[in-house]
Structure formats: C-alpha cells, structure tokens
C-alpha atoms as a PDB file:
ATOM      1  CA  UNK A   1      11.961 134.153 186.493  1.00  0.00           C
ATOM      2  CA  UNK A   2      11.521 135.960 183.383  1.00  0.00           C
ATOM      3  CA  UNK A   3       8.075 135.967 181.776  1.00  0.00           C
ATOM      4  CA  UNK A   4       7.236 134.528 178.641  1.00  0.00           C
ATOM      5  CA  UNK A   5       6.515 136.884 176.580  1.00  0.00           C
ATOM      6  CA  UNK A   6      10.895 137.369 176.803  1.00  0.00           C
ATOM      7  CA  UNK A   7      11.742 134.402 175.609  1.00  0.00           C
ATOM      8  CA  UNK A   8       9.129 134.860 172.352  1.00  0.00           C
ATOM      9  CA  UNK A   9      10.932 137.821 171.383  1.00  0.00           C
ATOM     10  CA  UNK A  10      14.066 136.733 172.106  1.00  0.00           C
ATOM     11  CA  UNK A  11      12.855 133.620 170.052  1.00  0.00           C
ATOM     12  CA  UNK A  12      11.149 135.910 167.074  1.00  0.00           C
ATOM     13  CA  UNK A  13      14.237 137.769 167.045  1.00  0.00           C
ATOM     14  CA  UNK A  14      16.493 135.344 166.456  1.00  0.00           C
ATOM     15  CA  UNK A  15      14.578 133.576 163.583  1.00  0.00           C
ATOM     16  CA  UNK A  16      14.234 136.593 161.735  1.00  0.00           C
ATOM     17  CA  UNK A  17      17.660 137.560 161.710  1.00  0.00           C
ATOM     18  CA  UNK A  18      18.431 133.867 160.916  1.00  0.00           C
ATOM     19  CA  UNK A  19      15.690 134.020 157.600  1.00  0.00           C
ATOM     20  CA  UNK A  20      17.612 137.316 156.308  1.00  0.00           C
ATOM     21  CA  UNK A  21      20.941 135.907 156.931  1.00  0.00           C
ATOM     22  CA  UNK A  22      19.537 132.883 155.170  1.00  0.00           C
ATOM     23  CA  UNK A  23      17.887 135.051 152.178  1.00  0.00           C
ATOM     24  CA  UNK A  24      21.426 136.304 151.927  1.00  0.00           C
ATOM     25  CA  UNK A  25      22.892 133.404 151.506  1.00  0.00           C
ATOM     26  CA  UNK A  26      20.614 132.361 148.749  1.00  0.00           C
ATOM     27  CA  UNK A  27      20.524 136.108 147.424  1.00  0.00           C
ATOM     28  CA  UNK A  28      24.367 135.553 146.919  1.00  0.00           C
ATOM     29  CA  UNK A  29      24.342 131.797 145.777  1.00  0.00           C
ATOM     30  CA  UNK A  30      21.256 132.149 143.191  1.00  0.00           C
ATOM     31  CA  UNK A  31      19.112 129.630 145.024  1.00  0.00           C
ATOM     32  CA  UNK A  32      15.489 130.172 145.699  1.00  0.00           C
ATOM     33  CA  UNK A  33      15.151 133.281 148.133  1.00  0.00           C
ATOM     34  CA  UNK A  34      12.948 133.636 151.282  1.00  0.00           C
ATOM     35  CA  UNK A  35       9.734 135.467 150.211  1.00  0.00           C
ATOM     36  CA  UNK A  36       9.402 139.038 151.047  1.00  0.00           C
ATOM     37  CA  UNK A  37       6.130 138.510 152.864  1.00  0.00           C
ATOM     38  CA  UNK A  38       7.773 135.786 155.281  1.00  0.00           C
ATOM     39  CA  UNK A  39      10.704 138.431 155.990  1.00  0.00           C
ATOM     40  CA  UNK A  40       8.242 141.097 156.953  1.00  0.00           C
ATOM     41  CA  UNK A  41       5.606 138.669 158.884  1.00  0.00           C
ATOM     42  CA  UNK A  42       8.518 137.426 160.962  1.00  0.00           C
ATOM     43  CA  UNK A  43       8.946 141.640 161.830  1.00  0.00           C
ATOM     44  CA  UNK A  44       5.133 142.156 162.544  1.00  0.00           C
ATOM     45  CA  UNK A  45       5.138 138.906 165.079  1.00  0.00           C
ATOM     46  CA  UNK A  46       7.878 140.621 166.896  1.00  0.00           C
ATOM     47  CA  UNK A  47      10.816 139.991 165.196  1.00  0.00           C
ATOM     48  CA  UNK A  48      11.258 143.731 164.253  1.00  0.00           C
ATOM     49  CA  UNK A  49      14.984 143.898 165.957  1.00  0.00           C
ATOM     50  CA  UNK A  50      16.093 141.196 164.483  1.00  0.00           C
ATOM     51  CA  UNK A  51      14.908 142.004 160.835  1.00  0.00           C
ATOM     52  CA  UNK A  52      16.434 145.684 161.181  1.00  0.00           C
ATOM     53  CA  UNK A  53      19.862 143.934 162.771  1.00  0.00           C
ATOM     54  CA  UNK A  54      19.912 140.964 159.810  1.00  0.00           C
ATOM     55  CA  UNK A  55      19.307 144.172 157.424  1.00  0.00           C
ATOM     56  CA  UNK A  56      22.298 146.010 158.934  1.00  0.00           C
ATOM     57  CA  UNK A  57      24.737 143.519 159.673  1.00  0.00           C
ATOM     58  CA  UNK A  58      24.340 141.191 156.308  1.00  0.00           C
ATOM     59  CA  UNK A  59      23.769 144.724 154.786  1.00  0.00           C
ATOM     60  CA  UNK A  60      20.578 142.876 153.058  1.00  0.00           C
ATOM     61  CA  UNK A  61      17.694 144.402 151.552  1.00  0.00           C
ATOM     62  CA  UNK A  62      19.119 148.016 152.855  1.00  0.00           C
ATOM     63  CA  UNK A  63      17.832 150.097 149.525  1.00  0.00           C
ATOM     64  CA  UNK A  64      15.126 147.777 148.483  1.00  0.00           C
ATOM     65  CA  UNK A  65      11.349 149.634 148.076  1.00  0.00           C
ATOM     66  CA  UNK A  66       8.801 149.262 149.081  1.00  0.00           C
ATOM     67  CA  UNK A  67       9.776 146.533 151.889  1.00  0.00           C
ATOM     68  CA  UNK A  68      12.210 148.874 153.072  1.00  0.00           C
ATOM     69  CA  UNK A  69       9.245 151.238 153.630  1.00  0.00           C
ATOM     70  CA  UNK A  70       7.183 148.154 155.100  1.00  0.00           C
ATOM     71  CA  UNK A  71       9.512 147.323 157.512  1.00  0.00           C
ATOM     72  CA  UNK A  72       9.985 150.597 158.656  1.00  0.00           C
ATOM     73  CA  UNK A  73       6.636 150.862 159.295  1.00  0.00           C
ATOM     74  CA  UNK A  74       6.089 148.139 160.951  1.00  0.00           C
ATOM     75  CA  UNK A  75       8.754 149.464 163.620  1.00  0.00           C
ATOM     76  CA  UNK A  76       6.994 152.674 163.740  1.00  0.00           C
ATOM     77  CA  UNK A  77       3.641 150.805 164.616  1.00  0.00           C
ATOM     78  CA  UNK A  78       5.235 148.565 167.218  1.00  0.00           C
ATOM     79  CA  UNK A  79       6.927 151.456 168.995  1.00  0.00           C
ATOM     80  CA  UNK A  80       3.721 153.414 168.708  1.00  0.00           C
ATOM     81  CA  UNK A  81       2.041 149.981 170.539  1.00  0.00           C
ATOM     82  CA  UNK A  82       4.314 149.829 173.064  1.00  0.00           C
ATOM     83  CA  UNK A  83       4.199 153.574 173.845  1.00  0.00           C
ATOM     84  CA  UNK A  84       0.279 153.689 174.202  1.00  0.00           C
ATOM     85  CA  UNK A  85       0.630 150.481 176.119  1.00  0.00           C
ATOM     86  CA  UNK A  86       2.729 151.981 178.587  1.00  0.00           C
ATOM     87  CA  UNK A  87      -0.096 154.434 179.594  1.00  0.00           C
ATOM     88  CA  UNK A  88      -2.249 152.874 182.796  1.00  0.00           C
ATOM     89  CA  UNK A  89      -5.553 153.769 181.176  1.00  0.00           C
ATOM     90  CA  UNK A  90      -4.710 151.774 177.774  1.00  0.00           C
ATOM     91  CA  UNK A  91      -3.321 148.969 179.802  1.00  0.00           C
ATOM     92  CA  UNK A  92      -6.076 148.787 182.002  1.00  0.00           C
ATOM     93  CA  UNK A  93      -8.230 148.477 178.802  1.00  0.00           C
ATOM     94  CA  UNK A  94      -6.354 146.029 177.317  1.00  0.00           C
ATOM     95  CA  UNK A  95      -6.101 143.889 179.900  1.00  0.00           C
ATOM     96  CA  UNK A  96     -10.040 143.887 180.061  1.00  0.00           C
ATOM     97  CA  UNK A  97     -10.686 143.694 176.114  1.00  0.00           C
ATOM     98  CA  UNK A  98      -8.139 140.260 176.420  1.00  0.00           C
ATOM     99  CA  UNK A  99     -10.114 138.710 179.610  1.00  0.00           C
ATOM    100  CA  UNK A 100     -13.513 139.168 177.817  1.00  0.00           C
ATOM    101  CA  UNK A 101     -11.856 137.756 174.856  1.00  0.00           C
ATOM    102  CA  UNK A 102     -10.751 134.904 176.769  1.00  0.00           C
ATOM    103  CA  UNK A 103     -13.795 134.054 177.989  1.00  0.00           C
END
C-alpha cells in the first residue's frame, strides 16, 4: 500500500497543472485569469512538478518575471527540504518537533 503522502502529491500535482492549463485557456480566450498567487501556492503545497510541467507543456508563463523567479525558487527550496530531510539526524528531529507538536 502506498502511503498517503503519494497520493497528495500525485493529487497537488495534478491540480496545478490543471490551474495553468486552465489560466491558458483563459490567457488565450480573454476571460478572467487564475491569479498568480493561486498558481504559485498550488507549487509551495507540493504541486511544484506539476506547475513546472503545465509551464513547459502549455508553454505558459515561460518568460514571465518575477513568478518565473518565484517558482523557481520555490523548487530550489523544496529540493533543498527534501535533501536535508534525507539526512537521519534532521529526520530524527523532525519527527520529534511534529510529535511534540501533535501533542
């Protein structure tokens, strides 16, 4: 069984790369356009793959500063996250920083 945190990106990713497909589609057809700020909150929840595919494939938002910059920095941090997570030390800690959390 695959754990749940799988299925939210795999979730995350798809709805992001739905919104800039969408955006697109309104970009194109002059209807109202998905706000910037959604686009790149949808990357920062985890929907970073998705938002750099939709940007790629619907070539969408490719040349556009600063999100351009935003997103791209929002990969950076994630990858940096996921590095530093992979250590056993910063795991360890996290894992103990999210039980005290929890209670």
């Amino acid at each position: 069984m695959l754990p749940v945190g799988v299925f939210y990106v795999a979730g995350i990713t798809m709805a992001t790369m739905f919104a800039f497909g969408w955006d697109k589609i309104c970009a194109v057809n002059g209807w109202r356009r998905v706000p910037e700020n959604t686009l790149l909150i949808l990357a920062l929840a985890g929907g970073t793959v998705g938002a750099i595919a939709g940007q790629q494939i619907m070539r969408h938002k490719t040349r556009k500063q600063p999100f351009r910059t935003y997103l791209y920095t929002i990969a950076g941090l994630q990858i940096l996250a996921l590095a530093a997570l992979s250590l056993q030390s910063v795991r360890e800690a996290a894992e103990i920083a999210i039980r005290q959390l929890a209670g």
